[in-house]
PDB file of N, CA and C in Angstrom:
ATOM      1  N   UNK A   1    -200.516 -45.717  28.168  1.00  0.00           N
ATOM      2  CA  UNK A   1    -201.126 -44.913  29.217  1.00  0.00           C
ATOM      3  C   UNK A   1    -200.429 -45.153  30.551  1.00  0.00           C
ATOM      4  N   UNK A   2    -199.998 -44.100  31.517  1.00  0.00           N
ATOM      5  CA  UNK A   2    -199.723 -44.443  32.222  1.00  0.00           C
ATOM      6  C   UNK A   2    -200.836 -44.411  33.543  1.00  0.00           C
ATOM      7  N   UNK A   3    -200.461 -45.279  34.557  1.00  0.00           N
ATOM      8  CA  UNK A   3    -201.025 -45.617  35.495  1.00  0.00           C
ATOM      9  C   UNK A   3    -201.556 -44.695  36.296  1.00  0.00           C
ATOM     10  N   UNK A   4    -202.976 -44.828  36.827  1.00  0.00           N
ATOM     11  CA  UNK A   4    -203.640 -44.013  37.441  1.00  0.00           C
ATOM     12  C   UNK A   4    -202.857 -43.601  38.906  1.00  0.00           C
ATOM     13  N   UNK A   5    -202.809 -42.400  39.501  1.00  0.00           N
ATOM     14  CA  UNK A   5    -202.278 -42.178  40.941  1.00  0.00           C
ATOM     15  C   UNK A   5    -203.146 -42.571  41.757  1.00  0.00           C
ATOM     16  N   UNK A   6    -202.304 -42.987  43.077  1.00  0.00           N
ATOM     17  CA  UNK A   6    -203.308 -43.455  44.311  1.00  0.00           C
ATOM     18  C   UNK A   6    -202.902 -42.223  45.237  1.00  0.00           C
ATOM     19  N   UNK A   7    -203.870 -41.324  45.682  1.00  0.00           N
ATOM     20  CA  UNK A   7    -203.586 -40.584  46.626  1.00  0.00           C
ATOM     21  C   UNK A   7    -203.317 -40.932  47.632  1.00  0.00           C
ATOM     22  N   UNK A   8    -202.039 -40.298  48.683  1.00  0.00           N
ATOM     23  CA  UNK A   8    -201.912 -41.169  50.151  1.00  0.00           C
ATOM     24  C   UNK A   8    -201.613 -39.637  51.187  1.00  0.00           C
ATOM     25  N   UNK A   9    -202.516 -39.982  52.221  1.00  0.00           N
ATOM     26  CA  UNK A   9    -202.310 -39.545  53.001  1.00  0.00           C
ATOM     27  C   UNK A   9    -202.043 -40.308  54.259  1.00  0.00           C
ATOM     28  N   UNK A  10    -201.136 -38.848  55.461  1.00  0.00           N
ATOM     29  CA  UNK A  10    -200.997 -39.711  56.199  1.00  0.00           C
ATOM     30  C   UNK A  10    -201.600 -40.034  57.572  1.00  0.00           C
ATOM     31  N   UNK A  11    -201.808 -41.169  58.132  1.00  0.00           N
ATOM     32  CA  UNK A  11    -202.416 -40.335  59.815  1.00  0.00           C
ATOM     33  C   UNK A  11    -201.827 -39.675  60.784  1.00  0.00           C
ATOM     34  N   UNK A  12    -202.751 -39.362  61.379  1.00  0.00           N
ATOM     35  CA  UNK A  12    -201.827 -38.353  62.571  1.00  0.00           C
ATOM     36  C   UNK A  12    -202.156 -39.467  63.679  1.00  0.00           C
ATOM     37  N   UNK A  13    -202.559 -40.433  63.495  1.00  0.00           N
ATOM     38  CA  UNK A  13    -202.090 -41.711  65.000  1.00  0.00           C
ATOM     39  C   UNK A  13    -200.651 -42.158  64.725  1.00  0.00           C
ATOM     40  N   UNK A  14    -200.584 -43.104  63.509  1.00  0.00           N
ATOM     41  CA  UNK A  14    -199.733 -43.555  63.382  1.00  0.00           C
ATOM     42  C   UNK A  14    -198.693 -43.022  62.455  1.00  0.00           C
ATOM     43  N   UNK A  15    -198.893 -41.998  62.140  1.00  0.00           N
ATOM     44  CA  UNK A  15    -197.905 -40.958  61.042  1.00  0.00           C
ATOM     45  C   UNK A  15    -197.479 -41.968  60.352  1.00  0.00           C
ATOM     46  N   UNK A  16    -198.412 -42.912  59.422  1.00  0.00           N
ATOM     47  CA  UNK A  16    -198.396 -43.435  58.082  1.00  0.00           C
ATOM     48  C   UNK A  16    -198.308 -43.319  57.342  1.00  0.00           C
ATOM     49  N   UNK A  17    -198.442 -43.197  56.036  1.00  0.00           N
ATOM     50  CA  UNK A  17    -198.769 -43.028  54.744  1.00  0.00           C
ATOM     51  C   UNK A  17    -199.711 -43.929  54.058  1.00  0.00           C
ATOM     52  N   UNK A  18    -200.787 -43.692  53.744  1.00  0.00           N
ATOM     53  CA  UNK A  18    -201.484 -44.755  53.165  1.00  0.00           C
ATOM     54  C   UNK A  18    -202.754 -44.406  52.304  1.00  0.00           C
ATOM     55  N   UNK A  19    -202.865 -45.101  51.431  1.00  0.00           N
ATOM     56  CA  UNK A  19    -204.158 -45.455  50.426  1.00  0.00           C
ATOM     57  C   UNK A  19    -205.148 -44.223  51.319  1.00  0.00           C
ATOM     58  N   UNK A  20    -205.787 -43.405  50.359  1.00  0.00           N
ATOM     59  CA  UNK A  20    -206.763 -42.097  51.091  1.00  0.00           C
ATOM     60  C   UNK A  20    -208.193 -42.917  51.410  1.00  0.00           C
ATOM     61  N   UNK A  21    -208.419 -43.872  50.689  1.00  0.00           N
ATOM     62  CA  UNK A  21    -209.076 -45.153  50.948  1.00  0.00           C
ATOM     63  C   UNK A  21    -209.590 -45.732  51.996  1.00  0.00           C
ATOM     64  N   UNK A  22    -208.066 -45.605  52.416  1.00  0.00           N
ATOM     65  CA  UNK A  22    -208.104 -46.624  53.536  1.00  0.00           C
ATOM     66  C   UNK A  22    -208.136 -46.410  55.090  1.00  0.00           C
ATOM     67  N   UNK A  23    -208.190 -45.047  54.941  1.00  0.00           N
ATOM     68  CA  UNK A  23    -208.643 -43.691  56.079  1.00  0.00           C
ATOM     69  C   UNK A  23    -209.818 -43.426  56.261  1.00  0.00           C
ATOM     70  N   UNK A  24    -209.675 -42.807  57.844  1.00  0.00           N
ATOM     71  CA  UNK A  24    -211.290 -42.249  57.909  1.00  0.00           C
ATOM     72  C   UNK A  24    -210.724 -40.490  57.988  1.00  0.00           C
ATOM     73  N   UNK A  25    -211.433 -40.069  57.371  1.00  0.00           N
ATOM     74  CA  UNK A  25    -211.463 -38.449  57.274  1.00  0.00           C
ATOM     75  C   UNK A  25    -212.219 -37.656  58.379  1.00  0.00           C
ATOM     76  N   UNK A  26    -211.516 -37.009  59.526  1.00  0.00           N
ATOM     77  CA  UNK A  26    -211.912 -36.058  60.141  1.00  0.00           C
ATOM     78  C   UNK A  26    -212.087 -35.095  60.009  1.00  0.00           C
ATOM     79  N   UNK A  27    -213.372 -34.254  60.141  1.00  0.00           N
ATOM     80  CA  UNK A  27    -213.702 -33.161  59.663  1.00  0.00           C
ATOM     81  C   UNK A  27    -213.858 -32.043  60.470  1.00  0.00           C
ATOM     82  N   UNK A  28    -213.302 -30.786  60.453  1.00  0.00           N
ATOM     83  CA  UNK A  28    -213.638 -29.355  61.453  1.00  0.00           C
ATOM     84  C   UNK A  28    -213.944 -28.109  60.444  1.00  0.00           C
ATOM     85  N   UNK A  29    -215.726 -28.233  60.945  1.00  0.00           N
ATOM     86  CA  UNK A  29    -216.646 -27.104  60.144  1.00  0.00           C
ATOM     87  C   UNK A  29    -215.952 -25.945  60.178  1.00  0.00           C
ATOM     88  N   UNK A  30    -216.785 -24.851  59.261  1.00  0.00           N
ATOM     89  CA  UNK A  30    -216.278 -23.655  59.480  1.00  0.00           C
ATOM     90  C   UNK A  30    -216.808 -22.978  60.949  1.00  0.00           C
ATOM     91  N   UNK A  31    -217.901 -24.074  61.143  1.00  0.00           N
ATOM     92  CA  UNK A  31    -218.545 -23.469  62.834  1.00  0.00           C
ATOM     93  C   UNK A  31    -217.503 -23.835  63.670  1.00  0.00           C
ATOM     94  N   UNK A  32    -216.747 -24.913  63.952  1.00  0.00           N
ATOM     95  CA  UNK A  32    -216.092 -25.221  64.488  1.00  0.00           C
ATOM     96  C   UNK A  32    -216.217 -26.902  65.258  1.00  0.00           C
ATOM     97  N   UNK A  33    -217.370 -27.041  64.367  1.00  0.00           N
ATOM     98  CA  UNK A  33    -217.762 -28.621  64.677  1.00  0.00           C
ATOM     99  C   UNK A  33    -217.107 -29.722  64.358  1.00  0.00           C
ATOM    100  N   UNK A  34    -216.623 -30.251  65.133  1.00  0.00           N
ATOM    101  CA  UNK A  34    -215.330 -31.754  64.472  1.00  0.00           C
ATOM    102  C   UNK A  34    -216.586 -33.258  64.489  1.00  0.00           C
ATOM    103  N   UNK A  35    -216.144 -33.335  63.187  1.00  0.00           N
ATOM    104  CA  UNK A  35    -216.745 -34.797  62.962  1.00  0.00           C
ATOM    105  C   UNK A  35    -216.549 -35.766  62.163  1.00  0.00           C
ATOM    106  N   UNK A  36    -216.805 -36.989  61.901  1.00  0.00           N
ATOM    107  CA  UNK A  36    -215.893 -38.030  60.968  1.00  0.00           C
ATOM    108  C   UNK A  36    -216.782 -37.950  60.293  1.00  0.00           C
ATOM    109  N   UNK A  37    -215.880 -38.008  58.812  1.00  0.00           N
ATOM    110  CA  UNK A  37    -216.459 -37.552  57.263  1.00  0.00           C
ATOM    111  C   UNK A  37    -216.581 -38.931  56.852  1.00  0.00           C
ATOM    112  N   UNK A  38    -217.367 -40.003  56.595  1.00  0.00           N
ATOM    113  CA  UNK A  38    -216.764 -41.338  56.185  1.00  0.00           C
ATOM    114  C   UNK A  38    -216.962 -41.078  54.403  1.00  0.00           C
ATOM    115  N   UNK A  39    -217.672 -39.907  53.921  1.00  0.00           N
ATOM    116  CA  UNK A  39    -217.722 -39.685  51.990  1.00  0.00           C
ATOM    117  C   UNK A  39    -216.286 -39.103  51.718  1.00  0.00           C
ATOM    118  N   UNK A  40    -215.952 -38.567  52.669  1.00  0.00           N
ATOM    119  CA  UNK A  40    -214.791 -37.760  52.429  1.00  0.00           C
ATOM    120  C   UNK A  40    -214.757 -36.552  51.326  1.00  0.00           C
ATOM    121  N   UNK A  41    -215.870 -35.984  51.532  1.00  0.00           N
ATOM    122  CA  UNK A  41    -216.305 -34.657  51.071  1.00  0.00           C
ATOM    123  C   UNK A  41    -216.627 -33.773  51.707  1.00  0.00           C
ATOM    124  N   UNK A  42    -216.744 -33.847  53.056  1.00  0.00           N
ATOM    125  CA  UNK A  42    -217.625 -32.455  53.847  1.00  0.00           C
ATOM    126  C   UNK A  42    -216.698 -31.941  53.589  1.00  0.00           C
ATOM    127  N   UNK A  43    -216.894 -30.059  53.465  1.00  0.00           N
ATOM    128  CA  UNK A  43    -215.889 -29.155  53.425  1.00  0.00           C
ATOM    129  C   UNK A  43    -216.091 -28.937  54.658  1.00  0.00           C
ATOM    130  N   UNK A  44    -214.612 -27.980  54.706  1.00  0.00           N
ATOM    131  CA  UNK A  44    -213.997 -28.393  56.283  1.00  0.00           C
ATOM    132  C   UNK A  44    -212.506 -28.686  56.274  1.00  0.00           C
ATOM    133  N   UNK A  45    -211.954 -28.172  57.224  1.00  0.00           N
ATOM    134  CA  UNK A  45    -210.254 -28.627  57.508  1.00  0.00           C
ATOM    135  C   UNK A  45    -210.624 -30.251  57.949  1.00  0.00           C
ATOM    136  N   UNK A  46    -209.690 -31.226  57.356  1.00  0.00           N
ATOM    137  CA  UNK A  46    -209.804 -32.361  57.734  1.00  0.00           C
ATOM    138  C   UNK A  46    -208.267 -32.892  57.477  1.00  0.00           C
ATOM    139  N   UNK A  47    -208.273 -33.989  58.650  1.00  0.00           N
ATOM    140  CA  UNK A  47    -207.093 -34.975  59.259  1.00  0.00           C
ATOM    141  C   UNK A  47    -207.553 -36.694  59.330  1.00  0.00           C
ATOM    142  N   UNK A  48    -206.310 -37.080  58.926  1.00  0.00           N
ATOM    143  CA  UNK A  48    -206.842 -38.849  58.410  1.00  0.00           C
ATOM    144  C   UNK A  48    -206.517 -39.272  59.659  1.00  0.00           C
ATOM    145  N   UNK A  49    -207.309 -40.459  59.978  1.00  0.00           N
ATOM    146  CA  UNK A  49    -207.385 -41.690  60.831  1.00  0.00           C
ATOM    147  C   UNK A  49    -207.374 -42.930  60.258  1.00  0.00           C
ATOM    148  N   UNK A  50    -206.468 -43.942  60.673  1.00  0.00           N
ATOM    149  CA  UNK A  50    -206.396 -44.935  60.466  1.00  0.00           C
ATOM    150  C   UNK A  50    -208.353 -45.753  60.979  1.00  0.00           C
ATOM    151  N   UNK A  51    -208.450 -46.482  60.847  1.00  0.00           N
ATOM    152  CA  UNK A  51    -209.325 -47.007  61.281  1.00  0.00           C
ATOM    153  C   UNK A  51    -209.275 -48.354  62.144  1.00  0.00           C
ATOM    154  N   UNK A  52    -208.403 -47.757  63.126  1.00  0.00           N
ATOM    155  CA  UNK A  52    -208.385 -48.418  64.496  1.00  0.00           C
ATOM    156  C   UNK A  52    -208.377 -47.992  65.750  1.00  0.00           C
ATOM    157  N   UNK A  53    -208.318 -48.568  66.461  1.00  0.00           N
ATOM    158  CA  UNK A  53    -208.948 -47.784  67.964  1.00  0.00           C
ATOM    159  C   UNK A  53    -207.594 -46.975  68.324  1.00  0.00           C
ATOM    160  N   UNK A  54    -206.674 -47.852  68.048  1.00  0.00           N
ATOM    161  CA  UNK A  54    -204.979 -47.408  68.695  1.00  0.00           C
ATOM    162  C   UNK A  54    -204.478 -46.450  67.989  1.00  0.00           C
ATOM    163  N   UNK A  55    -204.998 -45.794  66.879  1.00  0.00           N
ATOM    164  CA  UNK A  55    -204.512 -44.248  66.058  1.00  0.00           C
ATOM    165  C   UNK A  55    -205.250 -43.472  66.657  1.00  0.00           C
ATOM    166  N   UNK A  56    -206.458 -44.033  66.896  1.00  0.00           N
ATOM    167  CA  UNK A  56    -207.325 -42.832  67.244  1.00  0.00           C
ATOM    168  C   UNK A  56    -206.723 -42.350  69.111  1.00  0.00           C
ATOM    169  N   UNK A  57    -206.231 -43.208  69.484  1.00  0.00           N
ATOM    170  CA  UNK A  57    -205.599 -43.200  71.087  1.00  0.00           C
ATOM    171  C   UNK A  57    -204.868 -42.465  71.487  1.00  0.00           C
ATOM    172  N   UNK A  58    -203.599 -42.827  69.760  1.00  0.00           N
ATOM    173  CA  UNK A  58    -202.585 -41.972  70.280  1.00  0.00           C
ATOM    174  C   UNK A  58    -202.364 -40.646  69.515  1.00  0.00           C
ATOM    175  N   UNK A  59    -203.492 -40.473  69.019  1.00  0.00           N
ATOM    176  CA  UNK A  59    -204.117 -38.767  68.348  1.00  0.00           C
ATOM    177  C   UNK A  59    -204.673 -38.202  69.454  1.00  0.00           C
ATOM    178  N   UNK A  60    -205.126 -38.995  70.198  1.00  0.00           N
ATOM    179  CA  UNK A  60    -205.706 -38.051  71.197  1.00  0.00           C
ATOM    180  C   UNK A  60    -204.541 -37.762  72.525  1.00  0.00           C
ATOM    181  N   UNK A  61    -203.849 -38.761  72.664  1.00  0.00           N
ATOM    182  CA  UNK A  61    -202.766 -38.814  73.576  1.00  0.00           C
ATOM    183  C   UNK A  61    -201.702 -37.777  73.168  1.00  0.00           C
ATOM    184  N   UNK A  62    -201.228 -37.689  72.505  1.00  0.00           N
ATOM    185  CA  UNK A  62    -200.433 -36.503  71.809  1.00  0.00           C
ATOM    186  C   UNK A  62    -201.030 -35.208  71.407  1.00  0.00           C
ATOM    187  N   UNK A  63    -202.307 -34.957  71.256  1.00  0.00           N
ATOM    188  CA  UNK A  63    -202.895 -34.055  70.916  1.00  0.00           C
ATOM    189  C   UNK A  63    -202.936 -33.927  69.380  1.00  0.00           C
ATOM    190  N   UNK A  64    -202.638 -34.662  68.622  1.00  0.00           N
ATOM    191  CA  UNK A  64    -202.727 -34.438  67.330  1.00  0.00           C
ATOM    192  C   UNK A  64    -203.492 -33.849  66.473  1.00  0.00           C
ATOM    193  N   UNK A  65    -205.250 -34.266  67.159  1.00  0.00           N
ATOM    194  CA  UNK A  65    -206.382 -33.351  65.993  1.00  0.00           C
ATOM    195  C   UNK A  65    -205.965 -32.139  66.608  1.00  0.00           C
ATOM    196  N   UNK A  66    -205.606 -31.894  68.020  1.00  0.00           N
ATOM    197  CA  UNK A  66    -205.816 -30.551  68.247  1.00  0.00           C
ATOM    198  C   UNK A  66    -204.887 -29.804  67.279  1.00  0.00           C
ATOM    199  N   UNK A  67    -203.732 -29.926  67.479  1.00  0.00           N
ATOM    200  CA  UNK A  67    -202.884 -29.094  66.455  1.00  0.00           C
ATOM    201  C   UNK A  67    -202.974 -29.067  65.079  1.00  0.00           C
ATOM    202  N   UNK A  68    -204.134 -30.197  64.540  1.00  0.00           N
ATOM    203  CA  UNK A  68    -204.525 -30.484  63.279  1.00  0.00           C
ATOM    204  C   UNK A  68    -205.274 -29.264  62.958  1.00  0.00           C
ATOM    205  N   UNK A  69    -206.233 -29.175  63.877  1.00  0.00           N
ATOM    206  CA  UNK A  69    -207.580 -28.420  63.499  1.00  0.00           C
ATOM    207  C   UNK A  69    -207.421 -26.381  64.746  1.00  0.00           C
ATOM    208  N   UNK A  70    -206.181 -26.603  64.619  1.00  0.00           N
ATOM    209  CA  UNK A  70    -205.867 -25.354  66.011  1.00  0.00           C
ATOM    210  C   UNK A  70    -206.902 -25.379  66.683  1.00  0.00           C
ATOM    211  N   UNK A  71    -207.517 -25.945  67.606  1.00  0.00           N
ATOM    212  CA  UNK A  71    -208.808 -25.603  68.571  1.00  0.00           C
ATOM    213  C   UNK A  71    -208.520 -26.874  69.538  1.00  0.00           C
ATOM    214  N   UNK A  72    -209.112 -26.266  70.757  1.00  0.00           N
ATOM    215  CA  UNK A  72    -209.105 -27.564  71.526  1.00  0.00           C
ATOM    216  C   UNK A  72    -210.310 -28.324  71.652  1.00  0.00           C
ATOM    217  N   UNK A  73    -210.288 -29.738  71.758  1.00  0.00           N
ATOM    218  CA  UNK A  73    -211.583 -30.750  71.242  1.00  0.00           C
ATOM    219  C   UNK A  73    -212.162 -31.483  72.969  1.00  0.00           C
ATOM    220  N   UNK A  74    -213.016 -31.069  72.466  1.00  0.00           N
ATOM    221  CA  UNK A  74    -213.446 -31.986  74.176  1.00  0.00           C
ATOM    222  C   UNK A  74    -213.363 -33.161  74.107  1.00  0.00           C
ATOM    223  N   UNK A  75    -213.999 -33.861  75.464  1.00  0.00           N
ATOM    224  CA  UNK A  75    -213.800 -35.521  75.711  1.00  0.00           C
ATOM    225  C   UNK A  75    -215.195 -35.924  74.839  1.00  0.00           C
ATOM    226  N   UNK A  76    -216.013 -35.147  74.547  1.00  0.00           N
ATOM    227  CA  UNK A  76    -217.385 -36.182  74.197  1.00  0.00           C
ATOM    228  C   UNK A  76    -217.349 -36.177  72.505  1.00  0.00           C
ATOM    229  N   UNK A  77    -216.151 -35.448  71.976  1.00  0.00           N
ATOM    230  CA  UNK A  77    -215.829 -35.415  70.565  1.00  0.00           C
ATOM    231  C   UNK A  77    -215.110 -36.434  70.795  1.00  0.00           C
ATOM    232  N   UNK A  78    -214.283 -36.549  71.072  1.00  0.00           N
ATOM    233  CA  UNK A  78    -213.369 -38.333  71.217  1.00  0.00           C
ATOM    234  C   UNK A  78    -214.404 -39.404  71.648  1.00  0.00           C
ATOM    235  N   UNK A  79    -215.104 -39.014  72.697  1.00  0.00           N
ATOM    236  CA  UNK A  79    -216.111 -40.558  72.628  1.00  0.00           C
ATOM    237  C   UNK A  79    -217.116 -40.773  71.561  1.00  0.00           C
ATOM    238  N   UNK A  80    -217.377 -39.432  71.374  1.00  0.00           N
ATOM    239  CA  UNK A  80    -218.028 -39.741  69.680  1.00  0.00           C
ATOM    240  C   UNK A  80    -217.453 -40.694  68.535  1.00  0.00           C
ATOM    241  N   UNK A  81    -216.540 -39.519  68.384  1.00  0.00           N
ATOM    242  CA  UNK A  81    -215.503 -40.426  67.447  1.00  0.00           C
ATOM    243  C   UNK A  81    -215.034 -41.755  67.429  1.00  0.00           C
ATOM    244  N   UNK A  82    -214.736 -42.214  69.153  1.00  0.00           N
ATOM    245  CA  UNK A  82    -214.455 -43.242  69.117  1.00  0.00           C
ATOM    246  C   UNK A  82    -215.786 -44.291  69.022  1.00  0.00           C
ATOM    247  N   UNK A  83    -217.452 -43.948  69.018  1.00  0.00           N
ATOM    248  CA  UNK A  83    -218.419 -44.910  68.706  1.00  0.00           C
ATOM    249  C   UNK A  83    -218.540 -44.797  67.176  1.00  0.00           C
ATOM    250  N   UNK A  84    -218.233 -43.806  66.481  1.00  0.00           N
ATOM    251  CA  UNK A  84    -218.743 -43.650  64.868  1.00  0.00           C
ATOM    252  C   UNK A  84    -217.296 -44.698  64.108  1.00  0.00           C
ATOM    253  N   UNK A  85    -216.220 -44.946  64.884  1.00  0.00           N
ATOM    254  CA  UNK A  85    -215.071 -45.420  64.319  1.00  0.00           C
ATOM    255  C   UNK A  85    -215.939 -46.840  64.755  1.00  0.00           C
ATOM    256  N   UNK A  86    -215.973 -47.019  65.906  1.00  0.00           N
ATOM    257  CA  UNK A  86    -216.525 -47.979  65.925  1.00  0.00           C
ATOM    258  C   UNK A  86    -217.199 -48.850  65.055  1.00  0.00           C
ATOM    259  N   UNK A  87    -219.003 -48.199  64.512  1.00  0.00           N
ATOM    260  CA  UNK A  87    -219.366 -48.316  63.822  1.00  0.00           C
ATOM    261  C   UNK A  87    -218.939 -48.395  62.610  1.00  0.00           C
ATOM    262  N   UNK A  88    -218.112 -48.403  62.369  1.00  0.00           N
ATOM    263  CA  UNK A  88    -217.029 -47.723  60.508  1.00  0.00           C
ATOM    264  C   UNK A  88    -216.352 -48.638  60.775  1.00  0.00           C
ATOM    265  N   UNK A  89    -216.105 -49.476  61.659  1.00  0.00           N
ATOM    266  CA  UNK A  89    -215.231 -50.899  61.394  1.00  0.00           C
ATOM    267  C   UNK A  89    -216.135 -52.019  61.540  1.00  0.00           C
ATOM    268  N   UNK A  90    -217.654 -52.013  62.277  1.00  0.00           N
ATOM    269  CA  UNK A  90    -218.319 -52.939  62.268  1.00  0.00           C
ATOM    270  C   UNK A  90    -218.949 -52.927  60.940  1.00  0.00           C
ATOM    271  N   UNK A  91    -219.431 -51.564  60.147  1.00  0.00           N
ATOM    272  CA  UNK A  91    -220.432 -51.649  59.077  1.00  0.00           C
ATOM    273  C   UNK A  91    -219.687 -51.460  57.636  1.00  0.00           C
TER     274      UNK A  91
END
């Protein structure tokens, strides 16, 4: 038998490659609502995050979700994001 595949995606902080695992999944509804998927099932256009503060920094510094998700994201979607990442590394 051969060996099971590990899916990898990559982030858009650190344009990685890594374990789908080992990502947090960002999600943009069909409403247009962006939010972190931590089941990694909401349907929805979604973009990986490392799960550290400094991907998520320089996704926002470069604009990365924006061109991820074509829409532009406000500041209280990044401070969101950045307390639910939060939480997702404390819990």
């Amino acid at each position: 038998m051969q060996p099971k595949k590990i899916p990898v995606r990559r982030c858009v902080g650190c344009n990685e490659g890594k374990p789908k695992k080992e990502l947090v999944r960002v999600v943009r509804s069909a409403s247009g609502e962006v939010s972190m998927d931590l089941t990694g099932k909401l349907p929805g256009r979604g973009a990986y995050l490392c799960r550290s503060a400094e991907c998520l920094a320089k996704a926002r510094k470069a604009k990365r979700l924006e061109r991820a998700f074509e829409l532009a994201i406000p500041a209280e979607v990044y401070e969101r994001l950045e307390q639910e990442l939060g939480g997702a590394l404390n819990g």
